[in-house]
C-alpha atoms as a PDB file:
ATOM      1  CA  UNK A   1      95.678 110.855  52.004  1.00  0.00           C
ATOM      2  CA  UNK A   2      96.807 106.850  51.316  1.00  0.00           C
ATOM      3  CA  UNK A   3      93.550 104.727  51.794  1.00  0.00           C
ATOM      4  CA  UNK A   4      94.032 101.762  53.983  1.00  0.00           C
ATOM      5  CA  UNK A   5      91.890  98.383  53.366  1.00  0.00           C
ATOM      6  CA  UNK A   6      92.232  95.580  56.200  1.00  0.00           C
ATOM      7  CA  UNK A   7      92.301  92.312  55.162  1.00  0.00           C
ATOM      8  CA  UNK A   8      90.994  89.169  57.017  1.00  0.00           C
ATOM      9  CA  UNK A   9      93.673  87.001  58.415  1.00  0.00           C
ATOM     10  CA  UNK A  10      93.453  83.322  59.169  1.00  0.00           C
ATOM     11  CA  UNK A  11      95.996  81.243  61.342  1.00  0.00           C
ATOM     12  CA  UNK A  12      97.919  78.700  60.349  1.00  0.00           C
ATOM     13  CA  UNK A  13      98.927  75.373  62.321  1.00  0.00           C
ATOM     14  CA  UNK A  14     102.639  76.399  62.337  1.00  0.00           C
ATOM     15  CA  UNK A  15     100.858  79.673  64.519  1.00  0.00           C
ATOM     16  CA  UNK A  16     102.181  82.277  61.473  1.00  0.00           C
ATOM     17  CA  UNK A  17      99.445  84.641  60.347  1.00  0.00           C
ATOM     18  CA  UNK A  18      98.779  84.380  56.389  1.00  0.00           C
ATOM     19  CA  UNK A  19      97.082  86.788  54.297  1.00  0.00           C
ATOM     20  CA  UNK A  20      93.435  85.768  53.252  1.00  0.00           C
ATOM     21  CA  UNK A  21      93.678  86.881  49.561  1.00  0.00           C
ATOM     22  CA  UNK A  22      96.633  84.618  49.577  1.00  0.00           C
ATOM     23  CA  UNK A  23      95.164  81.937  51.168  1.00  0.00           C
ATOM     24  CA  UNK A  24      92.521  82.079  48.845  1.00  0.00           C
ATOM     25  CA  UNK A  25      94.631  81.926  45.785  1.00  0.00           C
ATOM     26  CA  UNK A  26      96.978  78.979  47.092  1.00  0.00           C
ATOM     27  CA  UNK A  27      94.144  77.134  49.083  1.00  0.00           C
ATOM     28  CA  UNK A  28      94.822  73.984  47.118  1.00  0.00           C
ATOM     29  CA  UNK A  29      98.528  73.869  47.350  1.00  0.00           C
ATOM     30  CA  UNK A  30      98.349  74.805  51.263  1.00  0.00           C
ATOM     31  CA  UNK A  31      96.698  72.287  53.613  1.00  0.00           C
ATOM     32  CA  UNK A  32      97.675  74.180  56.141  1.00  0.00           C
ATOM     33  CA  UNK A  33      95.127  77.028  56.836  1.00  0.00           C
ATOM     34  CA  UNK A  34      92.505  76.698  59.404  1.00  0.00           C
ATOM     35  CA  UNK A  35      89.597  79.101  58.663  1.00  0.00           C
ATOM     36  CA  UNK A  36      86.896  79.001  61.507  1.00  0.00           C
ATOM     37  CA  UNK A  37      83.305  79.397  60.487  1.00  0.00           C
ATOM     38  CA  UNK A  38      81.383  82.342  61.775  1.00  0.00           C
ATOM     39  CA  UNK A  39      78.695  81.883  64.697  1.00  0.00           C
ATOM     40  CA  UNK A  40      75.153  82.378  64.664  1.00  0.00           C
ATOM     41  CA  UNK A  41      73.768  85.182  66.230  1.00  0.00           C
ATOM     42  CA  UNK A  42      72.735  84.705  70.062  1.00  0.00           C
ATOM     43  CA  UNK A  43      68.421  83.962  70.171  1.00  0.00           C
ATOM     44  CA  UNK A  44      66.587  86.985  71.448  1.00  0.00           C
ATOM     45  CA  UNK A  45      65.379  85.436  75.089  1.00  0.00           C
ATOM     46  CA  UNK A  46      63.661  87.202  78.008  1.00  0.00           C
ATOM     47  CA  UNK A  47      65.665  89.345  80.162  1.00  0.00           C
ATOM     48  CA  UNK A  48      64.199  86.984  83.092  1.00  0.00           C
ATOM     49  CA  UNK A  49      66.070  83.725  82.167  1.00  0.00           C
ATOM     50  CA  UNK A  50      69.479  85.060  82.340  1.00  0.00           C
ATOM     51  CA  UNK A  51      70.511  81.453  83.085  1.00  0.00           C
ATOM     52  CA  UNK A  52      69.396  80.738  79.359  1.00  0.00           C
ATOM     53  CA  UNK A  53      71.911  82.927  78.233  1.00  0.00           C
ATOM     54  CA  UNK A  54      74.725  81.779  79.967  1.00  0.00           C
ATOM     55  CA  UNK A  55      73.676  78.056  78.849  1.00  0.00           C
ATOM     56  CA  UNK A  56      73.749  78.862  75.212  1.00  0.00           C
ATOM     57  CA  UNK A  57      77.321  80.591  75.376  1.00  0.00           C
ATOM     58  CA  UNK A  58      78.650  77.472  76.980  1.00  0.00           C
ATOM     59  CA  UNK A  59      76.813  75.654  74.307  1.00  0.00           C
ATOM     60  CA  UNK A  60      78.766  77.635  71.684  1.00  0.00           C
ATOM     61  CA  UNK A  61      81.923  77.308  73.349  1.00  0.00           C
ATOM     62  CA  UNK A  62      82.172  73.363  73.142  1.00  0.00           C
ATOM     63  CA  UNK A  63      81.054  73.415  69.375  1.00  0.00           C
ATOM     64  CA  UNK A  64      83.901  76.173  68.655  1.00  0.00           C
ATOM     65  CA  UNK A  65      86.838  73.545  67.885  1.00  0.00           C
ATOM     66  CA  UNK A  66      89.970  73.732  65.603  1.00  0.00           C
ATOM     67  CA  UNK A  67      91.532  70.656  63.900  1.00  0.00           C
ATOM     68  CA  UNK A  68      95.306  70.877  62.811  1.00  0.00           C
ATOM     69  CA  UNK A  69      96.272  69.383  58.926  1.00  0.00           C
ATOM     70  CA  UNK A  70      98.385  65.735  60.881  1.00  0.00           C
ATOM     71  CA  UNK A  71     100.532  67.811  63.402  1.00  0.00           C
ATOM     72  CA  UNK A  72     100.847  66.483  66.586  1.00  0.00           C
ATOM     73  CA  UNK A  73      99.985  68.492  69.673  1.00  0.00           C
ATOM     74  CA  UNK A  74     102.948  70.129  71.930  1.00  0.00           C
ATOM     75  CA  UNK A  75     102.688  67.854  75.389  1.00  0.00           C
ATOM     76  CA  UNK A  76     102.851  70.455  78.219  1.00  0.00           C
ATOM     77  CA  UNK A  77     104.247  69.072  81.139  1.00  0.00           C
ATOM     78  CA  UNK A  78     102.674  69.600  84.364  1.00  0.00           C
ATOM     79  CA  UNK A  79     105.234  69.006  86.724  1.00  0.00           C
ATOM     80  CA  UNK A  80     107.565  72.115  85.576  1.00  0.00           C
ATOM     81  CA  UNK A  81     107.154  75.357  87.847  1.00  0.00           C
ATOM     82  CA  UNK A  82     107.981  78.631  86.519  1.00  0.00           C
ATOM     83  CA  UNK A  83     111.460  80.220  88.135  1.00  0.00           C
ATOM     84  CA  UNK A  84     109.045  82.768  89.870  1.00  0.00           C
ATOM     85  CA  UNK A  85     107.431  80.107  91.744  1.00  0.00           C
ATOM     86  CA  UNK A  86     109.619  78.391  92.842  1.00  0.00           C
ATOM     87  CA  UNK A  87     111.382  81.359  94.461  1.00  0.00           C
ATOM     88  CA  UNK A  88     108.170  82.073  96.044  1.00  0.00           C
ATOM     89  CA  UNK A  89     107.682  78.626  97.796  1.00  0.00           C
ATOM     90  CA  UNK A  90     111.509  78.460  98.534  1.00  0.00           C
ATOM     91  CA  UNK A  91     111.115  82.223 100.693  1.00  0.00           C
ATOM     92  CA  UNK A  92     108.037  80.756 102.098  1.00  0.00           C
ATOM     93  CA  UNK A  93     109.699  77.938 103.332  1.00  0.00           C
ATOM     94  CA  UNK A  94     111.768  80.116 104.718  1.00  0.00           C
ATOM     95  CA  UNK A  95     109.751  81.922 106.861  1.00  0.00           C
ATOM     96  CA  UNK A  96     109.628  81.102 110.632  1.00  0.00           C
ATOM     97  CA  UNK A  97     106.270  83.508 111.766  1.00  0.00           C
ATOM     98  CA  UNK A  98     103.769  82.773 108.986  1.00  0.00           C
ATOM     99  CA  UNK A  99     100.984  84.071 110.410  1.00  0.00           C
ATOM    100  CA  UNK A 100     102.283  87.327 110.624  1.00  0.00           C
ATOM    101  CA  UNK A 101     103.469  87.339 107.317  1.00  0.00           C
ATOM    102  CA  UNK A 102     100.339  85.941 105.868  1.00  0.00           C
ATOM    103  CA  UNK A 103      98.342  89.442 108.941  1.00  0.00           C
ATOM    104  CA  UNK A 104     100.832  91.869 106.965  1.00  0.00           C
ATOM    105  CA  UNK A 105     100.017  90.756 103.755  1.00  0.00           C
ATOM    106  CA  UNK A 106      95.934  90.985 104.246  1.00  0.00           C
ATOM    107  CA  UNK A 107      96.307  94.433 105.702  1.00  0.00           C
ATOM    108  CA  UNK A 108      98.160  95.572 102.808  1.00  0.00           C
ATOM    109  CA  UNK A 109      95.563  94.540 100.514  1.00  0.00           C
ATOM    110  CA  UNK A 110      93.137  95.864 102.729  1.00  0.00           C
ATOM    111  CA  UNK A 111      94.959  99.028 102.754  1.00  0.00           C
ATOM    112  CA  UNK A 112      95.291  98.997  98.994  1.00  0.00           C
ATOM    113  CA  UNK A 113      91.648  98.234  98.837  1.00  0.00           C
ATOM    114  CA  UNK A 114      90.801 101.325 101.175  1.00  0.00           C
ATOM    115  CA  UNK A 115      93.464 104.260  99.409  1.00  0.00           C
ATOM    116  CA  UNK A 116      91.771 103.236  96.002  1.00  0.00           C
ATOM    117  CA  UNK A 117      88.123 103.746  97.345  1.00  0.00           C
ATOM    118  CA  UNK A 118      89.595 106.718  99.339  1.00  0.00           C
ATOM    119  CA  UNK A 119      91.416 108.734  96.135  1.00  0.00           C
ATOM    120  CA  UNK A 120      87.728 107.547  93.683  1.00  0.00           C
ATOM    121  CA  UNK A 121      86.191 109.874  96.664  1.00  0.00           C
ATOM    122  CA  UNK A 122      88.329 112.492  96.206  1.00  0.00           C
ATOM    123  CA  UNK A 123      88.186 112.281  92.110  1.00  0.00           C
ATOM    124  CA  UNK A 124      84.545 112.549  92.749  1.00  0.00           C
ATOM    125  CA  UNK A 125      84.769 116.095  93.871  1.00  0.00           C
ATOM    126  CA  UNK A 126      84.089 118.591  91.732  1.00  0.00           C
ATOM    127  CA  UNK A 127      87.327 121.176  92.437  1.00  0.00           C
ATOM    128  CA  UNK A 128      90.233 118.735  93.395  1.00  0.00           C
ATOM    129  CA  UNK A 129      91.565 116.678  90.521  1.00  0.00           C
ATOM    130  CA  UNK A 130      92.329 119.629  88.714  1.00  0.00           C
ATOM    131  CA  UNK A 131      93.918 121.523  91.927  1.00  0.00           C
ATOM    132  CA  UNK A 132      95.881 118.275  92.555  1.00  0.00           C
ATOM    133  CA  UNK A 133      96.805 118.248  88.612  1.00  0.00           C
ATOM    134  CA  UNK A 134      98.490 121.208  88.799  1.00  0.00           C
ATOM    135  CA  UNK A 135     100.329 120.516  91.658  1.00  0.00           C
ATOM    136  CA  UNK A 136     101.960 117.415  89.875  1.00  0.00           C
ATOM    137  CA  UNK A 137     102.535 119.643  87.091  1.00  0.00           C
ATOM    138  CA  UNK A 138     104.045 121.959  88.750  1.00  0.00           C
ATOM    139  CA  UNK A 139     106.229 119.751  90.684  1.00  0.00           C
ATOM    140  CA  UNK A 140     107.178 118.369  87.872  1.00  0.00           C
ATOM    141  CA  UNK A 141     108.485 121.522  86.194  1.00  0.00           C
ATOM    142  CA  UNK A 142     110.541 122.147  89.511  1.00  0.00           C
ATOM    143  CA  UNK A 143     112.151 119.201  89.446  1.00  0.00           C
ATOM    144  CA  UNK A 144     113.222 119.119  86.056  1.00  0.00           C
ATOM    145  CA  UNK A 145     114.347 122.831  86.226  1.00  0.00           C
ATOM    146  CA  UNK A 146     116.313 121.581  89.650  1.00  0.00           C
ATOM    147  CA  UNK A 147     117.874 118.256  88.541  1.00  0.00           C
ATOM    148  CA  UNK A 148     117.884 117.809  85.236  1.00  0.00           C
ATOM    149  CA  UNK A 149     118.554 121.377  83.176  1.00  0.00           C
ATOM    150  CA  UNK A 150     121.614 121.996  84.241  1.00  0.00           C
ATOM    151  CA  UNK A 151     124.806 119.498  83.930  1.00  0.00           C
ATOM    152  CA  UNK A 152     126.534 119.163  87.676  1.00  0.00           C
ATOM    153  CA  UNK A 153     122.886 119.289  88.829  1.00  0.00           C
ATOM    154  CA  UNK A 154     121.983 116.282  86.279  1.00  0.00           C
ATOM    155  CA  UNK A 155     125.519 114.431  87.695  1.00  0.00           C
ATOM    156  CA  UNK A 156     124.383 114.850  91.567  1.00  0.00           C
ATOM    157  CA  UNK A 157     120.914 113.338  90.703  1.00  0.00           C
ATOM    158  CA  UNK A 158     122.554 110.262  88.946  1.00  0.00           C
ATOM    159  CA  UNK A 159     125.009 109.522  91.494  1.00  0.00           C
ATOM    160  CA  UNK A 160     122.119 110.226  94.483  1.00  0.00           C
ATOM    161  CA  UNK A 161     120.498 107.560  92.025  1.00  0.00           C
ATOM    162  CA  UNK A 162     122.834 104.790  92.099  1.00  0.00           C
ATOM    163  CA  UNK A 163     124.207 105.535  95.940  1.00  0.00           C
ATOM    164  CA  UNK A 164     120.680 104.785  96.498  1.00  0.00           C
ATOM    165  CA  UNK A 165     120.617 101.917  94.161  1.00  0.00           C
ATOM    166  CA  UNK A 166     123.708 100.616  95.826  1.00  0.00           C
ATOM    167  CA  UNK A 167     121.932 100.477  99.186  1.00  0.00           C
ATOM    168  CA  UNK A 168     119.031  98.779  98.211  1.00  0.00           C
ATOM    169  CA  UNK A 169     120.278  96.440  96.121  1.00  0.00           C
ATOM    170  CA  UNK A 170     123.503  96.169  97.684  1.00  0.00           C
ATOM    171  CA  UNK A 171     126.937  96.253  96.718  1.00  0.00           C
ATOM    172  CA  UNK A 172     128.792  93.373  95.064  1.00  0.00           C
END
């Protein structure tokens, strides 16, 4: 059995990953690697000043800082909107009853919300999940046996596939 050893890896400005054992070996020639230092362990504190805590990891987290070797940073600009976005606010714009858009939208999530508290119930139960396993794995070997063993069977599936396809998408 090969033995695997990891290696640490530090980042470079150019965002590449280098080897450390090569870093260490061309460290002189290569202004380019960033090594962070390693942080102190947090202070044992009383569990009743959890506000303590949260203070000292926002300490940490203003002291953690990076300095690139003279590269100047990428400007992001603002003002650009992903595609997705913009497709969003363009349908929205779009819509004349936005109240009962924004009624059928909370009652889905409400509905989400209620079939996932609804099916952790039923995985609580001591019997079901496995009944309802075997039922998926079961239908599961139908189906396949049905569509998908033999070839006119696998031909009618593919074209119920893309008739359906066809109608949701619609034809162009």
């Amino acid at each position: 059995m090969a033995s695997t050893s990891s290696t640490p890896l530090s980042i470079s400005s150019s965002s590449s990953l280098i080897d450390a054992k090569a870093s260490r070996l061309s460290a002189v020639a290569s202004p380019q690697c960033v090594s962070l230092p390693t942080l102190p362990p947090p202070p044992v504190q009383p569990r009743n000043r959890p506000w303590k805590a949260a203070a000292y990891c926002r300490k940490i987290a203003r002291n953690v800082m990076t300095m690139a070797t003279g590269e100047a940073p990428v400007a992001v600009a603002s003002t650009d909107l992903p595609e997705i976005v913009k497709t969003v606010q363009e349908a929205w714009d779009k819509v004349e009853d936005k109240y009962a858009v924004s009624s059928v939208v909370v009652a889905g999530g409400v509905a989400l919300w209620g079939s996932a508290g609804f099916i952790s119930a039923i995985e609580r139960l001591p019997l079901i999940p496995g009944v309802l396993e075997l039922a998926g794995i079961g239908y599961t070997g139908w189906f396949a046996y049905k569509n998908l063993v033999f070839k006119p069977d696998r031909e009618a599936l593919i074209a119920k596939i893309k008739d359906t396809y066809k109608e949701v998408i619609g034809s162009s």
